[in-house]
PDB file of N, CA and C in Angstrom:
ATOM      1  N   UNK A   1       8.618  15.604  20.662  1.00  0.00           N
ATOM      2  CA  UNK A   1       8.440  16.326  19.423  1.00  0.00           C
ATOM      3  C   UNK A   1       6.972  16.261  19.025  1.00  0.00           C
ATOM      4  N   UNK A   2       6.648  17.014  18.795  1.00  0.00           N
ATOM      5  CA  UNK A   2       5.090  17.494  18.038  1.00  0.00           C
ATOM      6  C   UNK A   2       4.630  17.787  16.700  1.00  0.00           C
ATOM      7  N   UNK A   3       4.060  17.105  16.177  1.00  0.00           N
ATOM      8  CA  UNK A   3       3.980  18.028  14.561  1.00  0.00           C
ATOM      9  C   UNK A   3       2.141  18.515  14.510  1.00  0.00           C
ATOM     10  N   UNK A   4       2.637  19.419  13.923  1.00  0.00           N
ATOM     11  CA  UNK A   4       0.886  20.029  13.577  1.00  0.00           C
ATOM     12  C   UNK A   4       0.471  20.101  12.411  1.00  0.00           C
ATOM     13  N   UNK A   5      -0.363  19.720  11.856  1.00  0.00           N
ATOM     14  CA  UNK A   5      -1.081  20.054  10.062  1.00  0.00           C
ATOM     15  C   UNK A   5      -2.096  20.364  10.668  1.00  0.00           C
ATOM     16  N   UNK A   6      -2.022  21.816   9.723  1.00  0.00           N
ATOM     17  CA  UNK A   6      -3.299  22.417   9.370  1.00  0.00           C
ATOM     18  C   UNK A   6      -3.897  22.176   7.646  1.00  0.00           C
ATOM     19  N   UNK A   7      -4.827  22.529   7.614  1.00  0.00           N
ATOM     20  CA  UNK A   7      -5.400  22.022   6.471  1.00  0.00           C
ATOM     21  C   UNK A   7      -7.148  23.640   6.651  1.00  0.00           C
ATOM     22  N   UNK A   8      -6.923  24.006   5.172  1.00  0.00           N
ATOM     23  CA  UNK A   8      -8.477  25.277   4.875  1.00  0.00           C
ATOM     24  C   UNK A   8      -9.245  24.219   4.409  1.00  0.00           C
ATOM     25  N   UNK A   9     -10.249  24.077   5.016  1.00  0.00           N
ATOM     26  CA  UNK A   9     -11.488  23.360   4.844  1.00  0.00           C
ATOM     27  C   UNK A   9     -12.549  24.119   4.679  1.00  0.00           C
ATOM     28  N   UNK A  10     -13.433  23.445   3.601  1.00  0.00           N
ATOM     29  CA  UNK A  10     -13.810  22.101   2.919  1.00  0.00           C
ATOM     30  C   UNK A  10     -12.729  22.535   1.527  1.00  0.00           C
ATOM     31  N   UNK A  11     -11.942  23.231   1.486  1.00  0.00           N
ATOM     32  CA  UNK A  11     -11.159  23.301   0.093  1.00  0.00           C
ATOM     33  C   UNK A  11     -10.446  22.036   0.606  1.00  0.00           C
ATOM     34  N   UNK A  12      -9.605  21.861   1.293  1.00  0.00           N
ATOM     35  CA  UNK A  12      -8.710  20.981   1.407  1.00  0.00           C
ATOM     36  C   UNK A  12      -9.221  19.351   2.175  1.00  0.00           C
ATOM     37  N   UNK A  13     -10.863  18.889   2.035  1.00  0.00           N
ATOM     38  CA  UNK A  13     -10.712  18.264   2.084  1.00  0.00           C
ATOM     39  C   UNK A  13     -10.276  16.737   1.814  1.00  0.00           C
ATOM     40  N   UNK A  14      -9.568  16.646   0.872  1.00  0.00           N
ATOM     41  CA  UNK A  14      -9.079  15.627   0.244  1.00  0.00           C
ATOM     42  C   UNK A  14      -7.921  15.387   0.928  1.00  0.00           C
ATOM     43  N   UNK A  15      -6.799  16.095   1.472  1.00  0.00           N
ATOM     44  CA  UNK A  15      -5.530  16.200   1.868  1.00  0.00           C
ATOM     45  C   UNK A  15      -5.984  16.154   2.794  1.00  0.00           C
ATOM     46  N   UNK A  16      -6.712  16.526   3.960  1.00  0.00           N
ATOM     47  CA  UNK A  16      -7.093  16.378   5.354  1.00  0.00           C
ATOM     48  C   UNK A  16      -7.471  14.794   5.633  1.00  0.00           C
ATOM     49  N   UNK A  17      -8.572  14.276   4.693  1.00  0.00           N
ATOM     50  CA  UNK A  17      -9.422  12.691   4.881  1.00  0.00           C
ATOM     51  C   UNK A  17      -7.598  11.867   4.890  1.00  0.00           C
ATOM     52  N   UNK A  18      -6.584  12.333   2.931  1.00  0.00           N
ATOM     53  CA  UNK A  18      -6.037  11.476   2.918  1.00  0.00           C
ATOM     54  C   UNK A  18      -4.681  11.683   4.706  1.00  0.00           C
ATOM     55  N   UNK A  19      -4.553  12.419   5.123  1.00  0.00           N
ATOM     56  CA  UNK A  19      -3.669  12.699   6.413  1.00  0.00           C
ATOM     57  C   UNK A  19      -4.297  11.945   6.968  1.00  0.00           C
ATOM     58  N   UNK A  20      -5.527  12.195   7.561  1.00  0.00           N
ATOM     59  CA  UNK A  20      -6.352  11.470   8.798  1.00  0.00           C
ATOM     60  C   UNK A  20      -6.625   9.935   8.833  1.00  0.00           C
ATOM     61  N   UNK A  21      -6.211   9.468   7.167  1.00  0.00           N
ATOM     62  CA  UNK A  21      -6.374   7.704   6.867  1.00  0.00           C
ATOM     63  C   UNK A  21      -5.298   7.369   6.400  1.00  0.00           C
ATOM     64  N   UNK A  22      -4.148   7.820   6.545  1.00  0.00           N
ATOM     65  CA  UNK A  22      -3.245   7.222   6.097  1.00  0.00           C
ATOM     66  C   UNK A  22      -2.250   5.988   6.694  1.00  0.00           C
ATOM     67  N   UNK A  23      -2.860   5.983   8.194  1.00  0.00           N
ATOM     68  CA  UNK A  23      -2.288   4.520   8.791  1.00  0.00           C
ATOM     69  C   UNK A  23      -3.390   3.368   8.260  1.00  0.00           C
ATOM     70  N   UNK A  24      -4.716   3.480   7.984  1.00  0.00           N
ATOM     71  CA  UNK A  24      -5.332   2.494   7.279  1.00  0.00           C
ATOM     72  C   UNK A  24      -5.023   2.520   5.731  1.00  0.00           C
ATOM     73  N   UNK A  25      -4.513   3.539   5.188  1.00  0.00           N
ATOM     74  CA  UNK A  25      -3.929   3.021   3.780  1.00  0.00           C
ATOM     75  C   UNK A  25      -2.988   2.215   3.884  1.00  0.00           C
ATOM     76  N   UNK A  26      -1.876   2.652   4.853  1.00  0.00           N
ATOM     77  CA  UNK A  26      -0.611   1.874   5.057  1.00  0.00           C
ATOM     78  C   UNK A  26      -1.014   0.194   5.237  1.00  0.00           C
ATOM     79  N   UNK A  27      -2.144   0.254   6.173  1.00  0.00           N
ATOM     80  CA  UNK A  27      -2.842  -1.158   6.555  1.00  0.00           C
ATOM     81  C   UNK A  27      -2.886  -1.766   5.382  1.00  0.00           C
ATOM     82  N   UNK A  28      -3.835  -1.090   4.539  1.00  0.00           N
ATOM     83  CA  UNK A  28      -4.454  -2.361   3.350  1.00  0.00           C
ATOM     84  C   UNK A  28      -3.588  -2.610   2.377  1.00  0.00           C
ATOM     85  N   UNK A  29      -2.255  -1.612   2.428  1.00  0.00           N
ATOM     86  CA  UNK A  29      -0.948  -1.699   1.540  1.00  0.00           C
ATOM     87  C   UNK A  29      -0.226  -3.176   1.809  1.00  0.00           C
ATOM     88  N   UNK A  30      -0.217  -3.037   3.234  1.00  0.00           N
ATOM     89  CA  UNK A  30       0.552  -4.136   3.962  1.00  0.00           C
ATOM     90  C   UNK A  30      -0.031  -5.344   3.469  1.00  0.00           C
ATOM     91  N   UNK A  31      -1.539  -5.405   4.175  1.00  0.00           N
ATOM     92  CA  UNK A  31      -2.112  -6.579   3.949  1.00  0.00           C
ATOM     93  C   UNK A  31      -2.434  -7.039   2.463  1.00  0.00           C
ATOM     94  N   UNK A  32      -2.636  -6.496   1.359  1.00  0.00           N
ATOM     95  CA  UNK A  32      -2.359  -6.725  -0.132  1.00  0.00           C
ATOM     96  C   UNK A  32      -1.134  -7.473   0.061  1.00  0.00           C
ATOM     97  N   UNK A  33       0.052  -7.090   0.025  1.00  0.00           N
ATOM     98  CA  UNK A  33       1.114  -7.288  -0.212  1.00  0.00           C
ATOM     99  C   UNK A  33       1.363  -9.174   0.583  1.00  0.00           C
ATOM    100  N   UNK A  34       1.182  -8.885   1.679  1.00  0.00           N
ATOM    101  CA  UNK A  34       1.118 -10.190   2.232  1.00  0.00           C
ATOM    102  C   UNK A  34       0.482 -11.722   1.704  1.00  0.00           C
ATOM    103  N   UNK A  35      -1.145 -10.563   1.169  1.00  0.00           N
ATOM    104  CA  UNK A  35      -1.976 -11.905   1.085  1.00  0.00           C
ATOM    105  C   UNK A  35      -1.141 -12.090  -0.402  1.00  0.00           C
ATOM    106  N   UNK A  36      -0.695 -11.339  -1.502  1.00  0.00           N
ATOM    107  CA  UNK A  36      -0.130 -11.997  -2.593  1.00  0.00           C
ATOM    108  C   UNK A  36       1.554 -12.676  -2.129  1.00  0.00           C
ATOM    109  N   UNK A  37       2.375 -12.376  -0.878  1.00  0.00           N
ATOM    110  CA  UNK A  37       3.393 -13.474  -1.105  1.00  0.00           C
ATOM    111  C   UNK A  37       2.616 -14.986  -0.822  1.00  0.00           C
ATOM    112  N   UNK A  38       1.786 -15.204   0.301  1.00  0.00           N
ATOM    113  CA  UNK A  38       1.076 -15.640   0.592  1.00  0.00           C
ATOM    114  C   UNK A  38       0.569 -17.021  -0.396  1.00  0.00           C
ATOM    115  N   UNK A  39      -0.046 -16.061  -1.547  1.00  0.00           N
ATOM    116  CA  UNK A  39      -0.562 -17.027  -2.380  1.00  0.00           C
ATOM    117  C   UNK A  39       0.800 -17.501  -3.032  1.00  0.00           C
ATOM    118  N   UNK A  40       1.769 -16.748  -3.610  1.00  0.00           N
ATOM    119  CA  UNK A  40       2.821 -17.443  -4.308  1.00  0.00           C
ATOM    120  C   UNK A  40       3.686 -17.954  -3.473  1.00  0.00           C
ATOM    121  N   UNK A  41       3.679 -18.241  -2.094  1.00  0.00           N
ATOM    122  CA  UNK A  41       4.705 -19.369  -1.583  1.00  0.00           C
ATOM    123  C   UNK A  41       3.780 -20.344  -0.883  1.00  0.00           C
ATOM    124  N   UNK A  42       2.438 -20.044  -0.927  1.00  0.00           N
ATOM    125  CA  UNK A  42       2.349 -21.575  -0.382  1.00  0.00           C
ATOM    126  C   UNK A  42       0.743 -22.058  -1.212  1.00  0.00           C
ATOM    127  N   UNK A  43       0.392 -21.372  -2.490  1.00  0.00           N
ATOM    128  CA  UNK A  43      -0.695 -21.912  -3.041  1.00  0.00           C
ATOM    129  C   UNK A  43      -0.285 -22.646  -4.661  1.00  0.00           C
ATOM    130  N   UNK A  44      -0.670 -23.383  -4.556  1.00  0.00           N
ATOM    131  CA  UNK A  44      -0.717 -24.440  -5.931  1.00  0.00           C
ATOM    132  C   UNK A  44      -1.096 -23.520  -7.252  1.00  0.00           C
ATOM    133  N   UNK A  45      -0.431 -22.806  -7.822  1.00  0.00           N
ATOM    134  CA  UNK A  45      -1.299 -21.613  -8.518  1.00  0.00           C
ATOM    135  C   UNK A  45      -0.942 -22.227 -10.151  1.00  0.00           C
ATOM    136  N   UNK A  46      -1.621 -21.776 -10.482  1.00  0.00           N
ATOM    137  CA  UNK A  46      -1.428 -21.994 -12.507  1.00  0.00           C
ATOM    138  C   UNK A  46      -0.352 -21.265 -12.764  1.00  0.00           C
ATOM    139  N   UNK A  47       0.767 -21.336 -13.716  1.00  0.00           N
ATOM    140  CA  UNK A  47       1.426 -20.544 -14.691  1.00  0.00           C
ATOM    141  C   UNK A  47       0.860 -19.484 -14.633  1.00  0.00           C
ATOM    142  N   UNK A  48      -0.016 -18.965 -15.657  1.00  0.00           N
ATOM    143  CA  UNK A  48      -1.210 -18.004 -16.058  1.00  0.00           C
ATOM    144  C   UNK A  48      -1.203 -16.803 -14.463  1.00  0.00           C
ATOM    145  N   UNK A  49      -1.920 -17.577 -13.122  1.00  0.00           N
ATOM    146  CA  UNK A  49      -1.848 -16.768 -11.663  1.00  0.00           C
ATOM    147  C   UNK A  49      -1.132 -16.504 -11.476  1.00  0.00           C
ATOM    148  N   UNK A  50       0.331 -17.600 -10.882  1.00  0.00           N
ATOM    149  CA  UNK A  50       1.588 -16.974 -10.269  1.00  0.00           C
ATOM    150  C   UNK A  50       2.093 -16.256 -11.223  1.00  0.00           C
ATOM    151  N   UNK A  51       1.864 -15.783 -12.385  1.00  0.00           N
ATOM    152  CA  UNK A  51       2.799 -14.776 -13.150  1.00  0.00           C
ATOM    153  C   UNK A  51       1.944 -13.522 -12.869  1.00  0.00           C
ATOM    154  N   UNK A  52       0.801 -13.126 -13.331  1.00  0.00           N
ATOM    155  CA  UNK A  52      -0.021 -12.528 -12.477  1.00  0.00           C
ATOM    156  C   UNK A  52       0.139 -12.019 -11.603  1.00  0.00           C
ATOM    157  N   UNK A  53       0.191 -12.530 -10.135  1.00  0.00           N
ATOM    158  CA  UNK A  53       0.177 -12.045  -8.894  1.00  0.00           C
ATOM    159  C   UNK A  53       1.835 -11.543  -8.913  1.00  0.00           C
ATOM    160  N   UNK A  54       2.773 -12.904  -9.024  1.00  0.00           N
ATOM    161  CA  UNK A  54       3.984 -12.043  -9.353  1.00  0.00           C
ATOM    162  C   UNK A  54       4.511 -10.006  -9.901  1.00  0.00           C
ATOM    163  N   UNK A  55       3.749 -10.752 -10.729  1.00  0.00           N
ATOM    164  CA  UNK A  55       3.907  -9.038 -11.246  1.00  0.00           C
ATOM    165  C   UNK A  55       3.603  -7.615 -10.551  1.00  0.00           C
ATOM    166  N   UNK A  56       1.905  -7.934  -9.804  1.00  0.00           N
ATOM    167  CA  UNK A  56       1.422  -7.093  -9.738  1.00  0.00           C
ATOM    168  C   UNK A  56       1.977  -7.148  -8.019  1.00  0.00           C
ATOM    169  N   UNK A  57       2.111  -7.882  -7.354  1.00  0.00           N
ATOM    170  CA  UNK A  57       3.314  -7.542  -6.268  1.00  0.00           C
ATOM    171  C   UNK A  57       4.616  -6.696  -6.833  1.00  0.00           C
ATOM    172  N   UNK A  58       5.311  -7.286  -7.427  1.00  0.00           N
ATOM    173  CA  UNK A  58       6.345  -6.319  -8.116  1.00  0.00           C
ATOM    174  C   UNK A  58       6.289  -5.203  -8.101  1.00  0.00           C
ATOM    175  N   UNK A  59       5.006  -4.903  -8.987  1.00  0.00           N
ATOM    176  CA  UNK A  59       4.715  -3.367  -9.384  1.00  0.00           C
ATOM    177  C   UNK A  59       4.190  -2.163  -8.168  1.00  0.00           C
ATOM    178  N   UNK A  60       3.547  -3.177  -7.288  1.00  0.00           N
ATOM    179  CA  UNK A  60       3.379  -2.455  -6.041  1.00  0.00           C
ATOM    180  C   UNK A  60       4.071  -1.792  -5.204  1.00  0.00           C
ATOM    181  N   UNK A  61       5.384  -3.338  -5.304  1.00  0.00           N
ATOM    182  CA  UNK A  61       6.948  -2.600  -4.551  1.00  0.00           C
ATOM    183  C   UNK A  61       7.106  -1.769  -5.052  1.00  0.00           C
ATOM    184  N   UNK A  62       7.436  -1.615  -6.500  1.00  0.00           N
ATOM    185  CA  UNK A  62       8.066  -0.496  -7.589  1.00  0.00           C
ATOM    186  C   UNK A  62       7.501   0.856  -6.778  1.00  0.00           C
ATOM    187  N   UNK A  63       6.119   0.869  -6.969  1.00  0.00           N
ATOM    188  CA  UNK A  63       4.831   1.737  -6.744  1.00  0.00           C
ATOM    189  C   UNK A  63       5.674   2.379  -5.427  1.00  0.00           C
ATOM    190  N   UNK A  64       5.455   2.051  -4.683  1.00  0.00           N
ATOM    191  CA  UNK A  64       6.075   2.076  -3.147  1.00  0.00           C
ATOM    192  C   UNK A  64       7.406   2.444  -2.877  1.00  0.00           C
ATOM    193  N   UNK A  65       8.551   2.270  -3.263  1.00  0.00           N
ATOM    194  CA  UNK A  65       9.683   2.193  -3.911  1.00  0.00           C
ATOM    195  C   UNK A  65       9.813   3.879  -4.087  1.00  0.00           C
ATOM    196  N   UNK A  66       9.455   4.739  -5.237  1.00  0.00           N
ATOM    197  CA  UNK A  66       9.643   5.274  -6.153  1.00  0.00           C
ATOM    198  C   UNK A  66       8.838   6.515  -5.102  1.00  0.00           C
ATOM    199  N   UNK A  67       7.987   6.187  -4.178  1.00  0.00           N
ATOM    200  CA  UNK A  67       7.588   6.950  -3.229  1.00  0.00           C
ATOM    201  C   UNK A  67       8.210   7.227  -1.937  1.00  0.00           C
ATOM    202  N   UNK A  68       9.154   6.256  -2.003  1.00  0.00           N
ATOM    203  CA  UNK A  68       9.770   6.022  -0.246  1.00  0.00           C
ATOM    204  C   UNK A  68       8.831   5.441   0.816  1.00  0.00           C
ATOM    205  N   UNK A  69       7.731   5.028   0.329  1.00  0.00           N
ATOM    206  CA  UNK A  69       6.721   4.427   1.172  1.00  0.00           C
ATOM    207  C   UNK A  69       7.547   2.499   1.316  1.00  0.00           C
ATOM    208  N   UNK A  70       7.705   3.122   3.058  1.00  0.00           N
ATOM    209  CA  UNK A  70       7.690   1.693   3.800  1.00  0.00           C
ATOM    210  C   UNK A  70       7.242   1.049   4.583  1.00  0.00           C
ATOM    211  N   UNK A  71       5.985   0.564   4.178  1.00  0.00           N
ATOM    212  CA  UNK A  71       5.130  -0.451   4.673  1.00  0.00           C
ATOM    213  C   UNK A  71       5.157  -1.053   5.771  1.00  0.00           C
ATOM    214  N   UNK A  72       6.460  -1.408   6.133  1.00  0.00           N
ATOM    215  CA  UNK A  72       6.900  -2.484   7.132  1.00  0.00           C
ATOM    216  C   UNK A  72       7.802  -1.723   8.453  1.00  0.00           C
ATOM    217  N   UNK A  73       7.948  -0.104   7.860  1.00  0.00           N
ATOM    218  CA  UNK A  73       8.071   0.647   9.496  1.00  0.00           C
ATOM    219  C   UNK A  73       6.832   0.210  10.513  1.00  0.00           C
TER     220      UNK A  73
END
């Protein structure tokens, strides 16, 4: 199976860059996500941090979630 995108350039370059980088978005999605379980299962963190990082992992899933974006295909 084959897929093709075309894209009218330079109008469309925004949708072309984001197509052409979207396995390194997926990357730094992943690796965010990691380095914060990361810190909350094995770093000594304050109240104040692990609620923090908690969250904003959360919200990422949510983020992700609500897109059908799965990281971990």
């Amino acid at each position: 199976m084959k897929a093709i995108l075309e894209f009218n350039l330079p109008e469309e370059s925004y949708e072309y860059n984001a197509a052409r980088e979207g396995t390194k978005y997926r990357g730094v999605l992943w690796e965010l996500e990691q380095w914060m379980r990361a810190k909350l299962k094995f770093e000594d963190l304050s109240d104040g941090a692990y609620d923090a990082i908690k969250e904003t992992r959360e919200q990422l899933q949510a983020l992700l979630q609500d897109e059908n974006i799965d990281i971990y295909e």
